[in-house]
N, C-alpha and C. Protein backbone atom coordinates (compact mmCIF):
# COMPACT_ATOMS: atom_id res chain seq x y z
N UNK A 1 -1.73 3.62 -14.08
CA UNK A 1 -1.19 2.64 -13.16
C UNK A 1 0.33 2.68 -13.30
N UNK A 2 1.02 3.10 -12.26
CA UNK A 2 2.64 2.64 -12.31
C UNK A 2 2.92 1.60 -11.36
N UNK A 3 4.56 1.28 -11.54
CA UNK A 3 5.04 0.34 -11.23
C UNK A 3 5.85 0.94 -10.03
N UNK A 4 5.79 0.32 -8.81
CA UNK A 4 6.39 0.45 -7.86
C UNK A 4 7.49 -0.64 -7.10
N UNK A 5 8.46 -0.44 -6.68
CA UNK A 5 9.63 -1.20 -6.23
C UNK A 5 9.36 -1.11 -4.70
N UNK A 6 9.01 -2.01 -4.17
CA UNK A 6 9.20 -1.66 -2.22
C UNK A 6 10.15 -2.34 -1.48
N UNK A 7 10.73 -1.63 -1.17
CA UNK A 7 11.86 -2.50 0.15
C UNK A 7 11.47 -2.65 1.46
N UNK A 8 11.29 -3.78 1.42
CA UNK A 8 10.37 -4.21 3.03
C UNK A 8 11.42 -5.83 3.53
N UNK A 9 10.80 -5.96 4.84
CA UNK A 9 11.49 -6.91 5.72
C UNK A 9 10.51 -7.60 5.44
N UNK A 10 10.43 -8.85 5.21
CA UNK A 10 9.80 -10.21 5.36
C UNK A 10 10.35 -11.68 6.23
N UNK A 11 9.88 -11.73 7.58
CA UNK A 11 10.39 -13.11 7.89
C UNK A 11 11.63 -12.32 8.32
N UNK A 12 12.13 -11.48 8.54
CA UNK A 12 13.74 -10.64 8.84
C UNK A 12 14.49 -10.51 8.07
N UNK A 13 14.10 -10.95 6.77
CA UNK A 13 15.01 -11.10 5.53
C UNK A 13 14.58 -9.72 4.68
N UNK A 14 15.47 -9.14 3.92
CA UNK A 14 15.43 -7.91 3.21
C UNK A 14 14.93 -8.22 1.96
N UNK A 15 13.48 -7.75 1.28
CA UNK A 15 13.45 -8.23 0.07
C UNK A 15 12.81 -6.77 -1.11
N UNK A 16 12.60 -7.46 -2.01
CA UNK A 16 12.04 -6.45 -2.80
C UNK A 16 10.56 -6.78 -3.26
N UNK A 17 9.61 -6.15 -3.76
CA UNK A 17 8.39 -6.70 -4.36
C UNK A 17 7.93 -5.24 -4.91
N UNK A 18 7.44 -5.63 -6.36
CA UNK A 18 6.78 -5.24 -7.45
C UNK A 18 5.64 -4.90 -7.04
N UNK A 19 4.75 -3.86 -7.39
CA UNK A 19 3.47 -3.90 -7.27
C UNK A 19 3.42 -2.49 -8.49
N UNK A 20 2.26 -2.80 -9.06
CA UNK A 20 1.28 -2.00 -9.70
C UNK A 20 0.39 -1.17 -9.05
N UNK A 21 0.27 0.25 -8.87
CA UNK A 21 -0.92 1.08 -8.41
C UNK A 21 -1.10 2.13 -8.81
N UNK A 22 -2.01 3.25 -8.57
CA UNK A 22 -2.49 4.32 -9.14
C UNK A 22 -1.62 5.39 -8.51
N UNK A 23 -1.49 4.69 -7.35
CA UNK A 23 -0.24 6.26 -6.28
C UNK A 23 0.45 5.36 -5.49
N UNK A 24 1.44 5.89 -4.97
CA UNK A 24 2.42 5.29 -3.53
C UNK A 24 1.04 5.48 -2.58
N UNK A 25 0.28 5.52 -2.39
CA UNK A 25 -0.49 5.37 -1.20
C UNK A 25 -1.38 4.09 -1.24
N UNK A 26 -1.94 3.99 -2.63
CA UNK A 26 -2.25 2.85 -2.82
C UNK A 26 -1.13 1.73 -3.16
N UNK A 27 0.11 2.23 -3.29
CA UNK A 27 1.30 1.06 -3.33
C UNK A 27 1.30 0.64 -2.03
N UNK A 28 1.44 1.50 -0.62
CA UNK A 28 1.62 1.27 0.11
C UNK A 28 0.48 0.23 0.89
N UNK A 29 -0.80 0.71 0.41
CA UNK A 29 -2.08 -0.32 0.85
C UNK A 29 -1.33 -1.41 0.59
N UNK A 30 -1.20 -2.33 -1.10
CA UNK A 30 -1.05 -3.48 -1.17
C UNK A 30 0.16 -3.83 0.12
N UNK A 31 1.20 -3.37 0.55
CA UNK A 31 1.57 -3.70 1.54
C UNK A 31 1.16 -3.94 3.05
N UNK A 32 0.55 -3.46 3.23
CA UNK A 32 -0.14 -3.62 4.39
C UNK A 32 -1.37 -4.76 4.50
N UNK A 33 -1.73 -5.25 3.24
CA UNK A 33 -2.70 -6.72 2.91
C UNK A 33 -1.85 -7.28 3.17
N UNK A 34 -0.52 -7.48 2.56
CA UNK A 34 0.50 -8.98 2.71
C UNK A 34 0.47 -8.98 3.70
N UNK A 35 0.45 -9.95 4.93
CA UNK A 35 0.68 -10.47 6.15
C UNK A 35 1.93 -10.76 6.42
N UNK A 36 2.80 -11.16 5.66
CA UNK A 36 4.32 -11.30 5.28
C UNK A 36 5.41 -10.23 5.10
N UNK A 37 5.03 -9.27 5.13
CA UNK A 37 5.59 -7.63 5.21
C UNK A 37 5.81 -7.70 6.59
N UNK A 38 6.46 -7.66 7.18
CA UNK A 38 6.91 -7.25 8.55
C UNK A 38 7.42 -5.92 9.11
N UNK A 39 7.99 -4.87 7.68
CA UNK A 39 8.52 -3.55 8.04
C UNK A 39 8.75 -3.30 6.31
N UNK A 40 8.24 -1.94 6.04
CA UNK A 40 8.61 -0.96 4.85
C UNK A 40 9.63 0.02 5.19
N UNK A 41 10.22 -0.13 4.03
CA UNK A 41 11.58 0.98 4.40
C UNK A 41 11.08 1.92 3.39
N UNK A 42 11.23 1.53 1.98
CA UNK A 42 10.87 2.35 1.20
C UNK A 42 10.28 2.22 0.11
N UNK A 43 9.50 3.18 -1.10
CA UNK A 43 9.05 2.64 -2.34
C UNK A 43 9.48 3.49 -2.99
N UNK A 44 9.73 3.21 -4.24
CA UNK A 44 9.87 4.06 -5.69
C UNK A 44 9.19 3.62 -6.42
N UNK A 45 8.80 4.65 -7.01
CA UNK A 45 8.19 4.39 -8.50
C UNK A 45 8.84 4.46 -9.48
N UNK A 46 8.99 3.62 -10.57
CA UNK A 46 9.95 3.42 -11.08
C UNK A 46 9.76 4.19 -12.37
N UNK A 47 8.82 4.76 -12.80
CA UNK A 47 8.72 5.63 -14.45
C UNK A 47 9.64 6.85 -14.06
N UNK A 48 9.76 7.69 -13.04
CA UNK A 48 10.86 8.76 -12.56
C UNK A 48 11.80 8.73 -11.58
N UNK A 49 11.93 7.19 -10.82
CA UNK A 49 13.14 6.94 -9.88
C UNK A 49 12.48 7.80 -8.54
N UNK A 50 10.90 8.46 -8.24
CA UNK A 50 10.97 8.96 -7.01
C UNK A 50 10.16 8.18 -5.80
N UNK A 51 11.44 8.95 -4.84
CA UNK A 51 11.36 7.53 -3.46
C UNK A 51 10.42 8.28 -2.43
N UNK A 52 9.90 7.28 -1.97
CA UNK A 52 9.36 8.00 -0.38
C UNK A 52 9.98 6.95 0.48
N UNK A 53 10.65 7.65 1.62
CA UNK A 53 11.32 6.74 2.88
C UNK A 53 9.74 6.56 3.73
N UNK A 54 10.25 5.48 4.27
CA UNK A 54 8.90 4.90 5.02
C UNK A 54 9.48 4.68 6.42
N UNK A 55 9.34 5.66 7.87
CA UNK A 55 10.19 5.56 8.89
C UNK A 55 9.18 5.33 10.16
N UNK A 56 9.42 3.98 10.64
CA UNK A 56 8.47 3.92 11.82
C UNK A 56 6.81 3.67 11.70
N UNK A 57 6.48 3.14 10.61
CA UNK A 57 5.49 3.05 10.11
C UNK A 57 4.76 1.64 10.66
N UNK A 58 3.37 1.92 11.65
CA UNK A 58 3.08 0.98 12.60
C UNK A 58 2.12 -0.34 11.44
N UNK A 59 2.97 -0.92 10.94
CA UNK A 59 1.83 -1.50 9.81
C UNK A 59 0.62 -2.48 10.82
N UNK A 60 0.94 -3.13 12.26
CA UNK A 60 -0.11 -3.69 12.52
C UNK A 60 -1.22 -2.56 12.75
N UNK A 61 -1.13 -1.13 13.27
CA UNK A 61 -2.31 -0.34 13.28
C UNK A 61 -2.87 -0.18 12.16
N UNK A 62 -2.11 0.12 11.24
CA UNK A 62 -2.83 0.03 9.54
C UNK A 62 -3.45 -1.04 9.21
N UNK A 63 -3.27 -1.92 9.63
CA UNK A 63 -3.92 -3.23 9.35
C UNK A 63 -5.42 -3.55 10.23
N UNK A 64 -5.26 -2.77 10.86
CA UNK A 64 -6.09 -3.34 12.61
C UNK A 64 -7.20 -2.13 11.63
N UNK A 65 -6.91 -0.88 11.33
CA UNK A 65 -7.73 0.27 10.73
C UNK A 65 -7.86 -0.14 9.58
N UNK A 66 -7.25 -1.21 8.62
CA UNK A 66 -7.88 -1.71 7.05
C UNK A 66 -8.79 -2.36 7.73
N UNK A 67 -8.69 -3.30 8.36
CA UNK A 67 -9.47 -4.07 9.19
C UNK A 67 -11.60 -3.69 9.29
N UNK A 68 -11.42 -2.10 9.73
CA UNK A 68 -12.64 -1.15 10.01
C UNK A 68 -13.23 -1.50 8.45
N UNK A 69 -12.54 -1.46 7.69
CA UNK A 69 -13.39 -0.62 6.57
C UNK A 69 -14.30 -1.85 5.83
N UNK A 70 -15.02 -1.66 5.18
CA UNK A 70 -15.95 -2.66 5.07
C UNK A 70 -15.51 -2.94 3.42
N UNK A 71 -16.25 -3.78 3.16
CA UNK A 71 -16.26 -4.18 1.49
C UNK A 71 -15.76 -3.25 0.82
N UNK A 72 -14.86 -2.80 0.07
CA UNK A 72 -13.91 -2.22 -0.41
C UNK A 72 -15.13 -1.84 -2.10
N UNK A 73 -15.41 -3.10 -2.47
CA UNK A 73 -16.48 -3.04 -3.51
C UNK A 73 -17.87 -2.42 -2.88
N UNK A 74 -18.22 -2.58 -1.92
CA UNK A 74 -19.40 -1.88 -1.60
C UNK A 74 -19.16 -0.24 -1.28
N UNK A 75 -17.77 0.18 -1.03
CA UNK A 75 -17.72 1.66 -0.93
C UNK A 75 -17.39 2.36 -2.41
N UNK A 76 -17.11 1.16 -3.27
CA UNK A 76 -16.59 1.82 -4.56
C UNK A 76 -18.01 2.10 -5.17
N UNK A 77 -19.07 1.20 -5.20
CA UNK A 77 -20.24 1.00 -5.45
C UNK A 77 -21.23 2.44 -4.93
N UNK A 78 -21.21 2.49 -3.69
CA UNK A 78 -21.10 3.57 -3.20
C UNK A 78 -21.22 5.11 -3.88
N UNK A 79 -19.80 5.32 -3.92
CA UNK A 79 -19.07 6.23 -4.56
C UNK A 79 -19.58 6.59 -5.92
N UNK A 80 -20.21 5.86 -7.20
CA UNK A 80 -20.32 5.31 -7.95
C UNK A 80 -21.67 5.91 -8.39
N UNK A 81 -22.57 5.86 -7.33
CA UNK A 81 -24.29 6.18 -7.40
C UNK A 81 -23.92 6.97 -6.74
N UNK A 82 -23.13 7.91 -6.15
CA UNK A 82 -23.29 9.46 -5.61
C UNK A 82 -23.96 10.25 -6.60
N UNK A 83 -24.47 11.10 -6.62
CA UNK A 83 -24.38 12.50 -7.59
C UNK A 83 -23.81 13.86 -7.21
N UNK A 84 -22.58 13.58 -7.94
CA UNK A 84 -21.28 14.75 -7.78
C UNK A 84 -21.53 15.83 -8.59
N UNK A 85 -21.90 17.23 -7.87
CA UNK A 85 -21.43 18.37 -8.14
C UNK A 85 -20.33 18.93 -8.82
């Protein structure tokens, strides 16, 4: 789990927020739950300082498509009782 820094717009105001995740992709999920995120600019991870710019990024479609996916615990569950090759 690392620590991630995101620079996002909230309310029009420029802020920062912390999050914990396994990758910038899952950093970027927890952003797209907050309802209060209005625009991502960028994240770093902070154990090596590396950034990904975030440009044009439609977060209500990401949201509208988190939206699809069902119980998050029922696909992990899922996943879980596969039998992997």
């Amino acid at each position: 789990m690392d620590e991630y820094i995101i620079a996002v717009y909230m309310d029009g105001q420029a802020e920062q927020l912390k999050t914990y995740a396994p990758s910038e992709f899952e950093a970027m999920d927890s952003m797209v739950t907050l309802e209060g995120v209005d625009e991502v600019i960028n994240i770093v991870r902070t154990k090596d300082n590396k950034s990904w710019s975030v440009d044009h990024l439609n977060l209500e479609k990401l949201r509208e498509l988190r939206g699809l996916v069902g119980s998050e615990i029922d696909i992990i569950e899922a996943l879980r009782e596969k039998t992997w090759n």
